[in-house]
N, C-alpha and C. Protein backbone atom coordinates (compact mmCIF):
# COMPACT_ATOMS: atom_id res chain seq x y z
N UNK A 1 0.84 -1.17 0.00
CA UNK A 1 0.00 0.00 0.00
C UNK A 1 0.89 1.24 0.00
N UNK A 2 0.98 2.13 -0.90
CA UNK A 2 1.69 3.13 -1.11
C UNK A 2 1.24 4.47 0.13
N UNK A 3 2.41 5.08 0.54
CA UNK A 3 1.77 6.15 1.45
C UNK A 3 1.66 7.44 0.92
N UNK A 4 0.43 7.20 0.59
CA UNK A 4 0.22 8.17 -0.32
C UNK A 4 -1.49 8.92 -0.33
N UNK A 5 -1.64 10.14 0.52
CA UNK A 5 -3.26 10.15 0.99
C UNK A 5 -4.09 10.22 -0.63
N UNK A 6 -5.68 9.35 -0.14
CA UNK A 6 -6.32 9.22 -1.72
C UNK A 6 -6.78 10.67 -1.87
N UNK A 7 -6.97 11.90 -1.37
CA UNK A 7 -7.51 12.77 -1.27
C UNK A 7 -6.90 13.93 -2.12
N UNK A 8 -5.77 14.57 -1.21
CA UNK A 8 -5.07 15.37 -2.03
C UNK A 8 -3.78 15.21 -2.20
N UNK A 9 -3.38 13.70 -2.30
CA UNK A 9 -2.26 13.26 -3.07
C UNK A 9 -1.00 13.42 -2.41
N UNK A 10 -0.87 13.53 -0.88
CA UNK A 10 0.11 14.28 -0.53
C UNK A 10 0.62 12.93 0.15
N UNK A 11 2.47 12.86 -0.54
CA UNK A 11 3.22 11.55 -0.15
C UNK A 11 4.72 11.98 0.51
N UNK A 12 5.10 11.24 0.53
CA UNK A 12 6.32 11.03 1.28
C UNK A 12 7.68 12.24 0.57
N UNK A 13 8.51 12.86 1.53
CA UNK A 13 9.01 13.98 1.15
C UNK A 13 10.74 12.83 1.41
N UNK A 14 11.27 13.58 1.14
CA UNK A 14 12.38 13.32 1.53
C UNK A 14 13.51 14.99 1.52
N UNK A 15 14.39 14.59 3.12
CA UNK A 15 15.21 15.77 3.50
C UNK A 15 16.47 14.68 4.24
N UNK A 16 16.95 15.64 5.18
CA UNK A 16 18.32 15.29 5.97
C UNK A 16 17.89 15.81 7.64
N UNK A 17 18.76 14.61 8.17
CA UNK A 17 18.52 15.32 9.20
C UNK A 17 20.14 15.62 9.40
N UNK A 18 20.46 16.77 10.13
CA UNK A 18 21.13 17.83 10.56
C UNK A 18 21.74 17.52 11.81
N UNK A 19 22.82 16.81 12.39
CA UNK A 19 23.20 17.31 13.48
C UNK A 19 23.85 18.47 13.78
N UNK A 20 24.19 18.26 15.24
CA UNK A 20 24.80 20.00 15.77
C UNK A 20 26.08 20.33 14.84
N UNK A 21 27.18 19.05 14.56
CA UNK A 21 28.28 18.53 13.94
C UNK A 21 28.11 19.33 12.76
N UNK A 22 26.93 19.55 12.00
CA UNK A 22 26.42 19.69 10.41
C UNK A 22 26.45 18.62 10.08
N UNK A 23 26.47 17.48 10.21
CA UNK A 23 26.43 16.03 9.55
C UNK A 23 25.12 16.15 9.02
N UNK A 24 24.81 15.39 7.63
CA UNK A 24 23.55 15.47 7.34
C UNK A 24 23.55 13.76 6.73
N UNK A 25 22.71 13.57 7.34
CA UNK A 25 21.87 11.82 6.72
C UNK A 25 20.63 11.94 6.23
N UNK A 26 20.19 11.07 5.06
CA UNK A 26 19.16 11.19 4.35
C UNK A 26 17.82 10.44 5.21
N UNK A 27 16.83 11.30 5.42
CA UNK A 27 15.70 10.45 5.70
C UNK A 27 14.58 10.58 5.36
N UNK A 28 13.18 10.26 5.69
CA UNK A 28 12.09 10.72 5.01
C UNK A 28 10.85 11.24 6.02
N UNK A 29 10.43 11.97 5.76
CA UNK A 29 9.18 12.98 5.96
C UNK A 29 7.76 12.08 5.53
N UNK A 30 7.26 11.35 6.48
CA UNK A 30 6.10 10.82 5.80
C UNK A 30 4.76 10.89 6.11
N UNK A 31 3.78 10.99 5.57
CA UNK A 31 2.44 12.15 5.83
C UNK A 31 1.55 10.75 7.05
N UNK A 32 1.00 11.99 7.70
CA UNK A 32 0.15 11.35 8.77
C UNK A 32 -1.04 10.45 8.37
N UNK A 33 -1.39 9.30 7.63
CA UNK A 33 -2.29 8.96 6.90
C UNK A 33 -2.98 8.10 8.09
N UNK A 34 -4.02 8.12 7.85
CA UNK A 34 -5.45 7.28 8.67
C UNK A 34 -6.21 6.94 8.13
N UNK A 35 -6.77 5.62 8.76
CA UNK A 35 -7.99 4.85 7.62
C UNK A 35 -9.32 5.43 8.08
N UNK A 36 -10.06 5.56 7.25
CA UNK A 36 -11.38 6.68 7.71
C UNK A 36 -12.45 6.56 6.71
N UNK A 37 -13.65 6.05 7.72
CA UNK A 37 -14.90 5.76 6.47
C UNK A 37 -15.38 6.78 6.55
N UNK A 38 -15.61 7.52 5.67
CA UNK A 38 -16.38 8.95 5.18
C UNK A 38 -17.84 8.58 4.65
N UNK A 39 -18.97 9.20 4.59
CA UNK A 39 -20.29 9.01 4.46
C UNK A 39 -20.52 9.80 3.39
N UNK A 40 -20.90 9.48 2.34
CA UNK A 40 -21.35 10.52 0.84
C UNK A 40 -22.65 10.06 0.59
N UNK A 41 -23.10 11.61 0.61
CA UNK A 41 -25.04 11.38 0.86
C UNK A 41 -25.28 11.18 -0.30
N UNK A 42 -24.46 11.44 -2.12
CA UNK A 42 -24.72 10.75 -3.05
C UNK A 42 -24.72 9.81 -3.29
N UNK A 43 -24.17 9.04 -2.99
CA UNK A 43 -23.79 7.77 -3.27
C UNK A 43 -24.47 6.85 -2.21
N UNK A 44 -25.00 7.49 -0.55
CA UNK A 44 -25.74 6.71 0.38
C UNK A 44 -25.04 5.52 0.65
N UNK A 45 -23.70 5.77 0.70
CA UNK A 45 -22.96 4.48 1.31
C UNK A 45 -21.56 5.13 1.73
N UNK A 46 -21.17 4.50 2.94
CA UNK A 46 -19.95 4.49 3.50
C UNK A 46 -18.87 4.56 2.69
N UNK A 47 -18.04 5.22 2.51
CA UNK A 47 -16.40 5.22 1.58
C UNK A 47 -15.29 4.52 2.62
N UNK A 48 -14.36 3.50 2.40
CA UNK A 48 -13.28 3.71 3.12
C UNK A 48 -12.12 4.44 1.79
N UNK A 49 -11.59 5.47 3.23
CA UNK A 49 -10.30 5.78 2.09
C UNK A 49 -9.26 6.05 3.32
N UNK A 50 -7.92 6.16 2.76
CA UNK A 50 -6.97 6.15 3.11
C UNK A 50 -6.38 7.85 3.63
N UNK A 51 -6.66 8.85 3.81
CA UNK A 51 -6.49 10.60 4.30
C UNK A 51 -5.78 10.36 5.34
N UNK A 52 -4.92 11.81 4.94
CA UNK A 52 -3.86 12.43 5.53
C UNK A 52 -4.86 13.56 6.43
N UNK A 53 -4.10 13.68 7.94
CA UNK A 53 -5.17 14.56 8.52
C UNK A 53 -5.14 15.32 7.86
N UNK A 54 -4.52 16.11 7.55
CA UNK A 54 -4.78 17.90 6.38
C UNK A 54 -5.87 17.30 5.50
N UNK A 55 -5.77 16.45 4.70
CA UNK A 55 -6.89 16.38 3.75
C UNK A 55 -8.26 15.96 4.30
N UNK A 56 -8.26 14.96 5.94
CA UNK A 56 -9.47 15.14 6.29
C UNK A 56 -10.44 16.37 7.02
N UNK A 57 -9.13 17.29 7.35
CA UNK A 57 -9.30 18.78 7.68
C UNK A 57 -10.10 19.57 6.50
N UNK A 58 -9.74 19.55 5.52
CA UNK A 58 -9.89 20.10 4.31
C UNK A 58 -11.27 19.43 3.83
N UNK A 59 -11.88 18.01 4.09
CA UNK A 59 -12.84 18.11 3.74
C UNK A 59 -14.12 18.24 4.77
N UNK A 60 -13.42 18.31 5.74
CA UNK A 60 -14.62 18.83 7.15
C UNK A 60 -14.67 20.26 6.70
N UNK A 61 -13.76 21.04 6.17
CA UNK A 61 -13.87 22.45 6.12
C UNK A 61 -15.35 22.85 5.21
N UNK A 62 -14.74 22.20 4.04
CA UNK A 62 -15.58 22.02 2.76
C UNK A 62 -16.86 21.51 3.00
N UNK A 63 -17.45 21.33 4.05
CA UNK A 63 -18.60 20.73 4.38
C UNK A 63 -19.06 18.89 3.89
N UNK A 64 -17.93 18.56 4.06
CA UNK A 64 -18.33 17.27 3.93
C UNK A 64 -17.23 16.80 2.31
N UNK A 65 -17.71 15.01 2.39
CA UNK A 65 -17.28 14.45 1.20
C UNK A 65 -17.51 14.95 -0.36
N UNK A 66 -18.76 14.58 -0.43
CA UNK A 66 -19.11 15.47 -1.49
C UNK A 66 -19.65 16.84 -1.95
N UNK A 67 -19.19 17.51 -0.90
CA UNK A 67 -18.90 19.27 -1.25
C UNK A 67 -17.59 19.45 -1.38
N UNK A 68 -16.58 18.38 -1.49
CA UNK A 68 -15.41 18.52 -1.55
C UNK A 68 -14.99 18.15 -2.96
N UNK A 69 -15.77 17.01 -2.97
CA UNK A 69 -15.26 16.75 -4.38
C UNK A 69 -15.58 17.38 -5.62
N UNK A 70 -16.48 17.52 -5.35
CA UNK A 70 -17.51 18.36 -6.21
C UNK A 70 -17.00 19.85 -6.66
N UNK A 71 -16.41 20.61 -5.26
CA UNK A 71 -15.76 21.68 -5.17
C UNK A 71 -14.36 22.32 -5.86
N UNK A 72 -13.61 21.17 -5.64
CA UNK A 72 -12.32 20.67 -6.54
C UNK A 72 -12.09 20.03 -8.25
N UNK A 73 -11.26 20.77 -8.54
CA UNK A 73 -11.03 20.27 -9.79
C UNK A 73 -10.48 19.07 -9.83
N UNK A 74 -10.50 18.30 -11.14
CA UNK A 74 -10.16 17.10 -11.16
C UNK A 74 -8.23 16.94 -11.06
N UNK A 75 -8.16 18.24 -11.67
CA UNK A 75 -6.56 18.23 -11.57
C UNK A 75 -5.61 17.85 -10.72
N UNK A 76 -6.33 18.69 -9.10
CA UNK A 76 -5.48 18.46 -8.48
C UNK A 76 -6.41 17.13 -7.01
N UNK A 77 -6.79 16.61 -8.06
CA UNK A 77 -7.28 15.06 -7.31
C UNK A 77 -6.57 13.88 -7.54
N UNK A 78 -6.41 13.18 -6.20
CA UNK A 78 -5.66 12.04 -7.10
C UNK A 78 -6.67 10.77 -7.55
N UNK A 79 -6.05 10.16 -8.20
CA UNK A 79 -6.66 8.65 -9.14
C UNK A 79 -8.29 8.28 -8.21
N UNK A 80 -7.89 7.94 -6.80
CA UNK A 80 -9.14 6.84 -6.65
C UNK A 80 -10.37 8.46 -6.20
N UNK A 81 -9.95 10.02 -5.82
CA UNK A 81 -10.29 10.70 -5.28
C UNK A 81 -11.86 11.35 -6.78
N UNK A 82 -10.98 11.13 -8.01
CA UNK A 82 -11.76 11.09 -9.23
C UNK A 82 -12.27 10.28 -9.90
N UNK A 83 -12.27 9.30 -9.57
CA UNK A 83 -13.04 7.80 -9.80
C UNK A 83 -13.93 8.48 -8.73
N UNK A 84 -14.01 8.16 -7.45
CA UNK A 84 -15.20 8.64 -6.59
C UNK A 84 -16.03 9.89 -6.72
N UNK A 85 -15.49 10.97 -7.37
CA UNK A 85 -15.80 12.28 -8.24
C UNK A 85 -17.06 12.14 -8.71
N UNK A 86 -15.96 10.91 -10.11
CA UNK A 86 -17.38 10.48 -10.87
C UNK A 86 -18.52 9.76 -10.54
N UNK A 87 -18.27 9.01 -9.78
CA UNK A 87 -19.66 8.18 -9.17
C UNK A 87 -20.60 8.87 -8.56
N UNK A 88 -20.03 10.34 -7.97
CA UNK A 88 -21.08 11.22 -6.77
C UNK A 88 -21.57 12.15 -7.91
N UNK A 89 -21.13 12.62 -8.93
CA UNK A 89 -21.66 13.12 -9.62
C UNK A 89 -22.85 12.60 -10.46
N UNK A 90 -22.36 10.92 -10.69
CA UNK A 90 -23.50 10.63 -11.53
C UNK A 90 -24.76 10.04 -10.72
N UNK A 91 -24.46 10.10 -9.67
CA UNK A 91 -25.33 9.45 -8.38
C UNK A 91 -26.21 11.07 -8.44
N UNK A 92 -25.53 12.32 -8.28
CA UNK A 92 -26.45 13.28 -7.92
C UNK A 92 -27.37 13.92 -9.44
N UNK A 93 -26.89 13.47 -10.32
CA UNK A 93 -27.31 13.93 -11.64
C UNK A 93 -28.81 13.05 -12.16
N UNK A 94 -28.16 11.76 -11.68
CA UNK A 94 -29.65 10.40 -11.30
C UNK A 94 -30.83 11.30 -9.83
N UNK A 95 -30.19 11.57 -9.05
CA UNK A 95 -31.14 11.48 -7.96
C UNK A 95 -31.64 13.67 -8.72
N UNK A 96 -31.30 14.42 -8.70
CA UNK A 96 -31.44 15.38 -9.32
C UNK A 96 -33.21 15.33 -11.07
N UNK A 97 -32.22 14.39 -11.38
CA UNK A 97 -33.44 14.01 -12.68
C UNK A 97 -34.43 13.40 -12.18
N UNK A 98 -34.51 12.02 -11.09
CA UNK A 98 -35.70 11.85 -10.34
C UNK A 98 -36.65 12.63 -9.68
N UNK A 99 -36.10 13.96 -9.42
CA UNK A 99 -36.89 14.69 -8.45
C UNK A 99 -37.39 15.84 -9.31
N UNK A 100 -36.74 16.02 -10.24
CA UNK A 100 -37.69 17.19 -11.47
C UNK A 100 -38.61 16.44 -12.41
């Protein structure tokens, strides 16, 4: 499983760490990721995805799953974040045409 949040794509950095000496050794910076079922009222079913707290910050901000996705361009989404895009969209475009 790559560490890599499904949300806003944010993965593993790499720097040095620094002693007092100046010695520098290579190590890595790697994002706080948590497993977290999110609820999308389009789709009316539980998501598990893989988010970095910032990105589950970011979509509590946004009012939820799909005011997030919806909100965001596809650009800066990653792979499984626009696959799920599309499903809430065509879930709300179905439930939208039912009700007119």
């Amino acid at each position: 499983m790559a560490r890599r949040c499904a949300i806003n794509g944010k993965g593993v950095m790499v720097g040095n760490n620094v002693s007092h000496a100046n010695n520098k050794t290579k190590r890595t910076f790697r994002p706080n990721l948590q497993n977290v079922t999110l609820m999308s009222e389009a789709l009316g079913a539980a998501v598990k995805l893989r988010v970095s707290t910032n990105g589950l910050r970011t979509i509590e901000h946004n009012g939820g799953l799909d005011a997030y996705l919806l909100g965001t361009g596809s650009s800066k989404l990653s792979d499984d974040a626009r696959k799920l895009k599309r499903q809430v969209t065509r879930a709300k475009a179905k439930r939208d045409a039912a009700a007119a």
